[in-house]
C-alpha atoms as a PDB file:
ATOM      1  CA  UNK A   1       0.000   0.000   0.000  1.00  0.00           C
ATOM      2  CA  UNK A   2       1.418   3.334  -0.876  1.00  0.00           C
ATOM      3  CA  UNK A   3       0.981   6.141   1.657  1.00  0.00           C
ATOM      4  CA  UNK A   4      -0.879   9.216   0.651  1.00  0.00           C
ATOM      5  CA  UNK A   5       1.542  11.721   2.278  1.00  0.00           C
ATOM      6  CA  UNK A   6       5.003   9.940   0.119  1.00  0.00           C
ATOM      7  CA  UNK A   7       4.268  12.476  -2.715  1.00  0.00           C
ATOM      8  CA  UNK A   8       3.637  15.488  -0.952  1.00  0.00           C
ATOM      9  CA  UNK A   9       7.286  15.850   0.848  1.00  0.00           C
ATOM     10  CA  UNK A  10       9.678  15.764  -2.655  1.00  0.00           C
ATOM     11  CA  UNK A  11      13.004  14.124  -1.537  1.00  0.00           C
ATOM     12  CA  UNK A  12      14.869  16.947  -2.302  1.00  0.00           C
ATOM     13  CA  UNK A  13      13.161  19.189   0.139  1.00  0.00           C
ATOM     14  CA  UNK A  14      14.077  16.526   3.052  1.00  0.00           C
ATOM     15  CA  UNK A  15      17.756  16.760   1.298  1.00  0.00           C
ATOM     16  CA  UNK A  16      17.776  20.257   1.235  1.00  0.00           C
ATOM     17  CA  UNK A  17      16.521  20.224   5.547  1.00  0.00           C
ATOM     18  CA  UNK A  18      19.281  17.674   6.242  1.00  0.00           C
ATOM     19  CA  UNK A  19      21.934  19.785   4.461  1.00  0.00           C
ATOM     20  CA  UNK A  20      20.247  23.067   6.449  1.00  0.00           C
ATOM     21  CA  UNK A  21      20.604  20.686   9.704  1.00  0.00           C
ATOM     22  CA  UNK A  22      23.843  19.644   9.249  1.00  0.00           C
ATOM     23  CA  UNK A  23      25.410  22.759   8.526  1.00  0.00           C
ATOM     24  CA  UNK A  24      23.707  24.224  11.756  1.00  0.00           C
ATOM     25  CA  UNK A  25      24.942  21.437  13.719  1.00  0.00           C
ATOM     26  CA  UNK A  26      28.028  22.038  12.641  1.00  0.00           C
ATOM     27  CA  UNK A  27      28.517  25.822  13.437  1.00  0.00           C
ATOM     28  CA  UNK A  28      26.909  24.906  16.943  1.00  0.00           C
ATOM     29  CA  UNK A  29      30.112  22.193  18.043  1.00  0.00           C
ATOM     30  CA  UNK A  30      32.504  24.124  16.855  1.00  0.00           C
ATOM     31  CA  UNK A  31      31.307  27.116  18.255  1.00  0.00           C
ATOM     32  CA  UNK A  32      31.453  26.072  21.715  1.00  0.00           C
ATOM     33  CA  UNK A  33      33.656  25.248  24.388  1.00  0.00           C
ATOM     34  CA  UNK A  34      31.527  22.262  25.415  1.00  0.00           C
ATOM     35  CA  UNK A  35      30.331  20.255  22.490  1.00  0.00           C
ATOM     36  CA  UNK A  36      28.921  17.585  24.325  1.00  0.00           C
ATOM     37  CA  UNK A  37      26.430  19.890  25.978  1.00  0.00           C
ATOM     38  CA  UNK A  38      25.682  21.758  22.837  1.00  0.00           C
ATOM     39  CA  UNK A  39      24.899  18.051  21.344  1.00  0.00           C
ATOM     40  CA  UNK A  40      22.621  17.340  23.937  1.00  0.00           C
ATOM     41  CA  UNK A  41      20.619  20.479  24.027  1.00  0.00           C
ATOM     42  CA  UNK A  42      20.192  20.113  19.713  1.00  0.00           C
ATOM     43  CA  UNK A  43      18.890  16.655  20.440  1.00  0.00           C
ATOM     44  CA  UNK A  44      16.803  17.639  23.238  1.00  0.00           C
ATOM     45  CA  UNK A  45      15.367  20.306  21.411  1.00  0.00           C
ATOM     46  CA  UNK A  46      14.702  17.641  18.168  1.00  0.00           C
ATOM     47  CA  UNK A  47      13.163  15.898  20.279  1.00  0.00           C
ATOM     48  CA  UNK A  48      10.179  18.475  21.430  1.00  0.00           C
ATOM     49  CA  UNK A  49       9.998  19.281  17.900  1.00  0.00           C
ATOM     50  CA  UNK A  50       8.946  15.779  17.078  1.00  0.00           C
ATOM     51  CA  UNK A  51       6.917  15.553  19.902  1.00  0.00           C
ATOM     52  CA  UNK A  52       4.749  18.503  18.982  1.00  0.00           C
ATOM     53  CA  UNK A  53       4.326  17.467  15.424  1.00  0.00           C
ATOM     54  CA  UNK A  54       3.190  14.234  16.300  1.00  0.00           C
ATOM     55  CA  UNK A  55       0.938  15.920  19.375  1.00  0.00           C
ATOM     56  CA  UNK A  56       2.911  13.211  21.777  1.00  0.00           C
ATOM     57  CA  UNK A  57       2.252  13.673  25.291  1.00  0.00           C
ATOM     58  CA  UNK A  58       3.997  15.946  27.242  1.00  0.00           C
ATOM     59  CA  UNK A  59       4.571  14.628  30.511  1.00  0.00           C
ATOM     60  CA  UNK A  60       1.541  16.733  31.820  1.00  0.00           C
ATOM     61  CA  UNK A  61       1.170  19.319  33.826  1.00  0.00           C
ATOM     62  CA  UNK A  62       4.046  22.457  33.064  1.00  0.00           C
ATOM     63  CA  UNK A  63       6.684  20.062  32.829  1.00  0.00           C
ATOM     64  CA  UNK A  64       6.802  20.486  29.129  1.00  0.00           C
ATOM     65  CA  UNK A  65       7.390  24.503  30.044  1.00  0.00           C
ATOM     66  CA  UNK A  66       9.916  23.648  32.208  1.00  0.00           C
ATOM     67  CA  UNK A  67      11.744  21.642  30.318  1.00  0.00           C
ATOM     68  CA  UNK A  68      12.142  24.411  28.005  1.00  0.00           C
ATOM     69  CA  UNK A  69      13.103  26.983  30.079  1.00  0.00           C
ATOM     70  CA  UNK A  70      15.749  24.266  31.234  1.00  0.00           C
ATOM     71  CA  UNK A  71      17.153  24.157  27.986  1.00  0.00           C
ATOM     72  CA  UNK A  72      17.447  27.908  27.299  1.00  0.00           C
ATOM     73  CA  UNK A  73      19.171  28.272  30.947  1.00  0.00           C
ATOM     74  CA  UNK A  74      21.652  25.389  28.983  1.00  0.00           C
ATOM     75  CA  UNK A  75      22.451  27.003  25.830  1.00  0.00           C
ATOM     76  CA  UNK A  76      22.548  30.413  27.444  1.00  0.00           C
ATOM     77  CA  UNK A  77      25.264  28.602  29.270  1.00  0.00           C
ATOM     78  CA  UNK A  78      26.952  27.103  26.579  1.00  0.00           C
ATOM     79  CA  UNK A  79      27.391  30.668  24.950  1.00  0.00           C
END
């Protein structure tokens, strides 16, 4: 069975996001002193984007906020 939605997303727009992505990832490790952390914060932050697209659950209550906030406290850090 073919899906519906294999059409609408051209390859070379997921190509051209990937190249975007990796470029960005790039600039972000070398342009910190802690690249781990940096790595970790991009992941986490993949993450919540896939999260809200699907409309996964958020852990309920303002933990979802919090996270967040946690994360900008990290990459204000990293900085």
């Amino acid at each position: 069975m073919t899906c519906p939605w294999r059409y609408s997303r051209p390859p070379q727009r997921i190509e051209q996001l990937r190249t975007e992505l990796t470029g960005e990832l790039e600039r972000i490790l070398t342009d910190t002193k802690d690249a781990l952390a940096a790595m970790i914060a991009v992941l986490a932050i993949q993450g919540l984007r896939f999260q809200r697209l699907l409309r996964l659950p958020e852990g309920g209550g303002d933990i979802g906020e919090r996270v967040i906030e946690r994360l900008r406290t990290m990459i204000d850090e990293l900085e």
